[in-house]
Protein backbone atom coordinates (compact mmCIF):
# COMPACT_ATOMS: atom_id res chain seq x y z
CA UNK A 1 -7.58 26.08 13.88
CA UNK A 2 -5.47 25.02 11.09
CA UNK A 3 -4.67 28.34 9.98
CA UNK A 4 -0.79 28.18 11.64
CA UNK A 5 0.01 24.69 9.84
CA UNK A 6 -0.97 25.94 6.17
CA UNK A 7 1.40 29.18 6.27
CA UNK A 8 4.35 27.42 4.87
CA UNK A 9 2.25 26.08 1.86
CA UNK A 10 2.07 27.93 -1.15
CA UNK A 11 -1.17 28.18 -2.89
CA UNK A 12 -1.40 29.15 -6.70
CA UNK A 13 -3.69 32.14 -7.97
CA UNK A 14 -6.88 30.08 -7.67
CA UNK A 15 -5.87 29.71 -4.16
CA UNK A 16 -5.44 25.65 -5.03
CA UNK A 17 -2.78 23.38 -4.21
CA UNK A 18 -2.45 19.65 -6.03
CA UNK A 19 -2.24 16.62 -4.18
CA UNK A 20 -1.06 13.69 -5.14
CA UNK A 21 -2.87 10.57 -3.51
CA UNK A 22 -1.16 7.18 -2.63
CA UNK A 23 -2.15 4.35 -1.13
CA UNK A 24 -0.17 3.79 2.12
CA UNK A 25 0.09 0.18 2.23
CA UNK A 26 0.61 -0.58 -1.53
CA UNK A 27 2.52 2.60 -2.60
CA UNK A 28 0.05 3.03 -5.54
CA UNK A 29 -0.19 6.69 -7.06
CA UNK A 30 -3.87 6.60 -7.05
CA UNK A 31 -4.99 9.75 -8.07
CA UNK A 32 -4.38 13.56 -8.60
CA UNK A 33 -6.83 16.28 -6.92
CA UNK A 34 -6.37 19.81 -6.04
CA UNK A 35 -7.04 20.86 -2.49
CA UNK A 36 -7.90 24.89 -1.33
CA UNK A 37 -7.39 25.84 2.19
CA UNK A 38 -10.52 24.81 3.35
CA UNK A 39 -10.78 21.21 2.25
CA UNK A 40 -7.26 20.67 3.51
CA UNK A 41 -8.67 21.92 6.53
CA UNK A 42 -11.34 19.86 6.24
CA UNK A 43 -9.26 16.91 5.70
CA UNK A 44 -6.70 17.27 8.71
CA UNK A 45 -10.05 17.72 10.91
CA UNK A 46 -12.44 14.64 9.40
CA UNK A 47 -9.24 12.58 8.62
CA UNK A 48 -10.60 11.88 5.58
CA UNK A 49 -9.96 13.24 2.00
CA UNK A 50 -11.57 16.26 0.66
CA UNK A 51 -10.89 18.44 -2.55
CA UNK A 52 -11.74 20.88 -4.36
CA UNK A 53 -13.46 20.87 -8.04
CA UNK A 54 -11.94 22.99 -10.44
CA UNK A 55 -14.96 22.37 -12.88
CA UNK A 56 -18.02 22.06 -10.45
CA UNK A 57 -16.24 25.45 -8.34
CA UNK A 58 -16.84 23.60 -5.04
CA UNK A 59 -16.03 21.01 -2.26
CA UNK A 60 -16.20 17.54 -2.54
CA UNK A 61 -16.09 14.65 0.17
CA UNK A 62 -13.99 11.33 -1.84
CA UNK A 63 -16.79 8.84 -1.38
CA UNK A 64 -19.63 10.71 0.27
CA UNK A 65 -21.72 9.30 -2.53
CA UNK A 66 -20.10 6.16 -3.87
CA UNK A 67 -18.94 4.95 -0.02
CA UNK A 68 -15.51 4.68 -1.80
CA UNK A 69 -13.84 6.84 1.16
CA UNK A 70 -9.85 7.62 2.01
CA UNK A 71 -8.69 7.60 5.64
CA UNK A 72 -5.80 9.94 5.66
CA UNK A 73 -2.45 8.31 7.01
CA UNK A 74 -0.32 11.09 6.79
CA UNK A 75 0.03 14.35 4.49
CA UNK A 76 3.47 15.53 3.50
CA UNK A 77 4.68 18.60 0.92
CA UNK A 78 7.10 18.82 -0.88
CA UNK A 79 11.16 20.48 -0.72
CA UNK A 80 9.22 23.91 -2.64
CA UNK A 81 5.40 23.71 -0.83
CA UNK A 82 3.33 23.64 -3.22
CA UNK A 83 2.32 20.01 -3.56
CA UNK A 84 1.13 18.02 -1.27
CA UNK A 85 1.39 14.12 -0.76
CA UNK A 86 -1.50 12.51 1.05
CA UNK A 87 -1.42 8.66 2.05
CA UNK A 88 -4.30 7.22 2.63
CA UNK A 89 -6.24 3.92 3.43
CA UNK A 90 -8.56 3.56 0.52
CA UNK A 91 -12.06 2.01 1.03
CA UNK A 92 -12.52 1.08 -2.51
CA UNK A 93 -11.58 2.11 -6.09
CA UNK A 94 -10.11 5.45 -6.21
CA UNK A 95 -10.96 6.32 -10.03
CA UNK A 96 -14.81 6.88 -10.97
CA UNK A 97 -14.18 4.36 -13.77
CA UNK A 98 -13.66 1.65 -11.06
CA UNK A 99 -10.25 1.43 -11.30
CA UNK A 100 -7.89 1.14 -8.45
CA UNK A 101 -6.27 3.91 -9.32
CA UNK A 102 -6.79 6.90 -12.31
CA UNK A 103 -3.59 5.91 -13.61
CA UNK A 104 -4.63 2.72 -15.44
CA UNK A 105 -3.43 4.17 -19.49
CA UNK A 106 -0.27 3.24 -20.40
CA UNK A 107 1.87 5.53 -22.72
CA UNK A 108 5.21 4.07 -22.44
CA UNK A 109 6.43 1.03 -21.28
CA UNK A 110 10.01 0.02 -21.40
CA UNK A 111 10.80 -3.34 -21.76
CA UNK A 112 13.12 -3.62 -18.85
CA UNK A 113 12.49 -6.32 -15.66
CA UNK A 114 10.82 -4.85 -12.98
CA UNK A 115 11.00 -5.38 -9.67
CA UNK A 116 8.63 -6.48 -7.78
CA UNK A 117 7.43 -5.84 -3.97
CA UNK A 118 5.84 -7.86 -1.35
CA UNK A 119 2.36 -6.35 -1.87
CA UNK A 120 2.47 -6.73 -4.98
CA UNK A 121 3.60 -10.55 -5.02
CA UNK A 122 0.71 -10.83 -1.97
CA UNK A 123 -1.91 -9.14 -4.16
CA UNK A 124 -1.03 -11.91 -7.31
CA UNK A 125 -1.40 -14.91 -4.64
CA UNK A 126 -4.60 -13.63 -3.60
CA UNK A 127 -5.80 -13.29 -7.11
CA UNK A 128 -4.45 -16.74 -8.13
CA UNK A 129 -6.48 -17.95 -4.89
CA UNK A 130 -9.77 -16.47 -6.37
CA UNK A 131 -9.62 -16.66 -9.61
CA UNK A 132 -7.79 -20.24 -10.34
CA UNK A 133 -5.26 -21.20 -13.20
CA UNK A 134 -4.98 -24.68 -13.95
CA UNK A 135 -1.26 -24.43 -14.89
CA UNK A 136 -0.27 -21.89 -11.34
CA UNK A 137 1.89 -23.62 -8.81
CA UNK A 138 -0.24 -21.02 -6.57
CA UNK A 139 -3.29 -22.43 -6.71
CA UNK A 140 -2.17 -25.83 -6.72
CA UNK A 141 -0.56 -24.96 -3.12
CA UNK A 142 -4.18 -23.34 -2.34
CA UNK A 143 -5.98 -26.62 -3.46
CA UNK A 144 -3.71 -29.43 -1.67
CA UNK A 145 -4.36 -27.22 1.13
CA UNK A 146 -2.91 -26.30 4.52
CA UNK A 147 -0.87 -29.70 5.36
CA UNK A 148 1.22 -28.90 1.75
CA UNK A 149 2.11 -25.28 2.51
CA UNK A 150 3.20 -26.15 5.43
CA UNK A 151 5.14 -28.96 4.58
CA UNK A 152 6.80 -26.52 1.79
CA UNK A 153 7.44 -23.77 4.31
CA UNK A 154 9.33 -26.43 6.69
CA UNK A 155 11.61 -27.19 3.35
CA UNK A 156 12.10 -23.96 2.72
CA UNK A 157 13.19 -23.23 6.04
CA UNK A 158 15.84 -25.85 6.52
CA UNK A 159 17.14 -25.03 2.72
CA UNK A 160 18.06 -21.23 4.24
CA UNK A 161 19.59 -22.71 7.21
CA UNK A 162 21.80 -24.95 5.00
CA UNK A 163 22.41 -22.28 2.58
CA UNK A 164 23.33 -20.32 6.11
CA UNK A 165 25.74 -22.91 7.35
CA UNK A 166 27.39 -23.20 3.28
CA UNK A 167 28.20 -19.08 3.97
CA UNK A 168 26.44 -19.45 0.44
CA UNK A 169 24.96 -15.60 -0.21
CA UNK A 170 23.47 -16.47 -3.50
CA UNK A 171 21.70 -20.07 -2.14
CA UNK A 172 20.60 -17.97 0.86
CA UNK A 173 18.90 -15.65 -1.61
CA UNK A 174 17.46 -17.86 -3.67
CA UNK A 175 16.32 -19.86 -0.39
CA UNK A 176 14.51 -16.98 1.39
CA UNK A 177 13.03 -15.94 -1.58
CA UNK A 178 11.15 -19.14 -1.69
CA UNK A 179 10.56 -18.98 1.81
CA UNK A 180 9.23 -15.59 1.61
CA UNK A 181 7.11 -16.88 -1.22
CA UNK A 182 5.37 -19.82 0.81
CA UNK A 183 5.01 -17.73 3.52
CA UNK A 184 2.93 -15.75 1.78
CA UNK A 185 0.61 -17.92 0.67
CA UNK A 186 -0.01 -19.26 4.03
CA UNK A 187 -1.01 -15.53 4.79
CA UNK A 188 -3.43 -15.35 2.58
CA UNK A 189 -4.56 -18.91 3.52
CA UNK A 190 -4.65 -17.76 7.04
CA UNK A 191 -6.41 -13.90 6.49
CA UNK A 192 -3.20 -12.26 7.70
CA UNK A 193 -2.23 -9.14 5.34
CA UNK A 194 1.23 -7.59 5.23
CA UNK A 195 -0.07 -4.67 7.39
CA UNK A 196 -1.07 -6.87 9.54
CA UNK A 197 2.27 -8.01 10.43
CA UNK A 198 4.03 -4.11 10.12
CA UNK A 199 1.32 -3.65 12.63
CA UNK A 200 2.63 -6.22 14.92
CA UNK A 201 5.90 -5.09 14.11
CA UNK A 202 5.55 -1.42 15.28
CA UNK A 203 3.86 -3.08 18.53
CA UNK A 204 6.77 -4.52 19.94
CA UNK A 205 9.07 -1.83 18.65
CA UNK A 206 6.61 0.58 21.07
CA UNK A 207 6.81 -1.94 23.81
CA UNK A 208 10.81 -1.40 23.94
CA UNK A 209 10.80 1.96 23.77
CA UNK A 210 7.95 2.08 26.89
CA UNK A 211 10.33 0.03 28.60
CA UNK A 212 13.32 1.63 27.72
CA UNK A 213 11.99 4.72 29.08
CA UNK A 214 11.28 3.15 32.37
């Protein structure tokens, strides 16, 4: 039934096609598989991941055996079709190592600053929750407890609104980074994830368009 959707990709002679796996939430690359025409079509109809083994010469099902399965979010190719991009919800380590993800060797790393994103920053508050280090302002915030974070996000809050009323940009940063920061933490105090909130996000954003409609 699929048939229609895959004429635009292009295939190469082994009638494969790579696809490059991400994690939708976090971004990660977390592996690279090759797909034929019939696991893709298995994959848009289970809405899970399937590929194809180049070595083994048949189908596989990603965590039919180790329960280590990928929802499928969404499946895009690229500008020439003949890659595909599939981001999924993983259920567990992607690599059969363990790892997260198969990309876990470094060759090169530059030694420029990088940047780094709210999942990531959540994901390093979780682990500093967990696992605890004595010198971590983290997990000092974790063991004073709820009253503290609070207490920190109510400073942090009235610091942006001063920086605010200063028409200071670079206080306001600085400010709502820290806010950002507590907030955070009483997230993962509190069991809500990022997603959570993009969920909750794309809620009301439906909501006004329903009603916008009426």
């Amino acid at each position: 039934m699929y048939n229609q959707q895959l004429r635009g990709l292009t295939f190469d002679q082994q009638g494969l096609i790579p696809a490059i796996i991400q994690d939708d939430e976090t971004k990660e690359v977390l592996t690279l598989a090759y797909m034929n025409k019939e696991s893709l079509n298995k994959t848009l109809d289970t809405g899970e991941t399937w590929f194809f083994s180049r070595t083994r010469q048949e189908l596989w099902h990603k965590g039919e055996t180790s329960g280590n399965r990928q929802l499928v979010k969404e499946i895009r190719f690229d500008c020439d079709a003949d890659s595909l991009l599939v981001k999924v919800k993983s259920l567990g380590p992607a690599c059969h190592t363990g790892e997260n993800s198969c990309f876990y060797n470094t060759l090169e790393a530059r030694n420029t600053p990088e940047e780094m994103g709210l999942n990531e920053l959540a994901a390093l508050i979780s682990e500093r929750r967990h696992e605890t280090k004595e010198d971590s302002y983290t997990t000092y915030l974790f063991h004073e407890g709820i009253d503290k974070i609070l207490k920190k996000i109510g400073e942090e809050t009235s610091e942006v609104i001063i920086g605010a009323k200063n028409n200071d940009r670079e206080e306001m940063q600085w400010e709502i980074a820290d806010l950002t920061y507590h907030t955070l933490v009483l997230m993962e105090l509190m069991g809500v994830s990022i997603s959570d909130i993009k969920l909750e996000l794309a809620k009301r954003h439906a909501v006004k368009e329903d009603n916008s409609n009426e």
